[in-house]
Protein backbone atom coordinates (compact mmCIF):
# COMPACT_ATOMS: atom_id res chain seq x y z
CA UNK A 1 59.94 178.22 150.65
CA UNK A 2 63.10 180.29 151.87
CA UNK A 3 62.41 183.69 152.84
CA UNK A 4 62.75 186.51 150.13
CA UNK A 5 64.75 189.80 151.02
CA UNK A 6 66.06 192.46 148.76
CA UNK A 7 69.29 194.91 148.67
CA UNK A 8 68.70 197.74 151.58
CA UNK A 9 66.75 195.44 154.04
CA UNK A 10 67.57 195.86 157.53
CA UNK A 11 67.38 192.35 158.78
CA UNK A 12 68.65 190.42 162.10
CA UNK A 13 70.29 187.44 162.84
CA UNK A 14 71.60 184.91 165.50
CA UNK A 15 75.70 185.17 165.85
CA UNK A 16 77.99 183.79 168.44
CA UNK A 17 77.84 186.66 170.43
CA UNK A 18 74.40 187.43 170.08
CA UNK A 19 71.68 189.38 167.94
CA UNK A 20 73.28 191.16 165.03
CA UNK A 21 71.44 193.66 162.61
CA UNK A 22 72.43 195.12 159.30
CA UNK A 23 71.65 195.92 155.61
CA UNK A 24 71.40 193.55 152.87
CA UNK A 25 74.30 194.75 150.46
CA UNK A 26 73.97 191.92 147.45
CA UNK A 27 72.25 189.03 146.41
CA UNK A 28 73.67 185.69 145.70
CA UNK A 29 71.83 183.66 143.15
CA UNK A 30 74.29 181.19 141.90
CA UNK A 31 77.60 180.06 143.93
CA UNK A 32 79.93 182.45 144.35
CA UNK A 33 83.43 182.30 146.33
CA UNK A 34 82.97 184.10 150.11
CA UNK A 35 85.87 184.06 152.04
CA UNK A 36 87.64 181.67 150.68
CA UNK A 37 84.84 178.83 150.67
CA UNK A 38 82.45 178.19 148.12
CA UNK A 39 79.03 178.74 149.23
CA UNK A 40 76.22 176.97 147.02
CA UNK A 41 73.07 179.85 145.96
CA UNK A 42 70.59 179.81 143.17
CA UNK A 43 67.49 181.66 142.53
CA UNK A 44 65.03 179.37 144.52
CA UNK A 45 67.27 179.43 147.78
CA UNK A 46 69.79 182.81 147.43
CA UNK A 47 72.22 183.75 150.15
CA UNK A 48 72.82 187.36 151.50
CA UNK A 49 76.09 189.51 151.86
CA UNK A 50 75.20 191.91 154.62
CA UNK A 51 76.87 194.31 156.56
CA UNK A 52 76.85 194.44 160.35
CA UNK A 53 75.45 198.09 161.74
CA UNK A 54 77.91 197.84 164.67
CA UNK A 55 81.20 197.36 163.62
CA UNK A 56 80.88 197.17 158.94
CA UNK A 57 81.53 193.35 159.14
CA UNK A 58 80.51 191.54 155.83
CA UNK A 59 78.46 188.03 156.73
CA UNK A 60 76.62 185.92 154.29
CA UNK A 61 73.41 183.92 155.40
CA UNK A 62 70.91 182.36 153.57
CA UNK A 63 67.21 183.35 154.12
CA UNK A 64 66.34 180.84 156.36
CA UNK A 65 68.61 182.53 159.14
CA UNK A 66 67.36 186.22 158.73
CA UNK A 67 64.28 188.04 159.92
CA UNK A 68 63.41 191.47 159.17
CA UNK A 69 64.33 193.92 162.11
């Protein structure tokens, strides 16, 4: 089973350049149009829009690629 995470969880995960951190802004639970590509959610595996501490950068990950920080 995916990890679970809510709205306002600071969580971390693995970029390009590195460790980032940030806050859980929304919940995806069925697929929804993220920059442009269509990224596949539903309640038994959602993905995450969360904003980057550093520099207010939206990403979107699914559970499986977060930890809690």
């Amino acid at each position: 089973m995916a990890k679970e995470f809510s709205v306002g969880d600071h969580v971390r995960w693995n970029s390009e350049a590195g460790h980032v951190e940030g806050v859980i802004v929304k919940k995806h639970t069925s697929d929804v149009t993220f920059k442009g590509r269509t990224r596949h959610c539903s309640p038994d595996d959602p993905q995450y829009e969360i904003k980057s501490d550093k520099t207010d950068h939206i990403a979107m990950h699914k559970g499986s690629a977060l930890a809690k920080a």
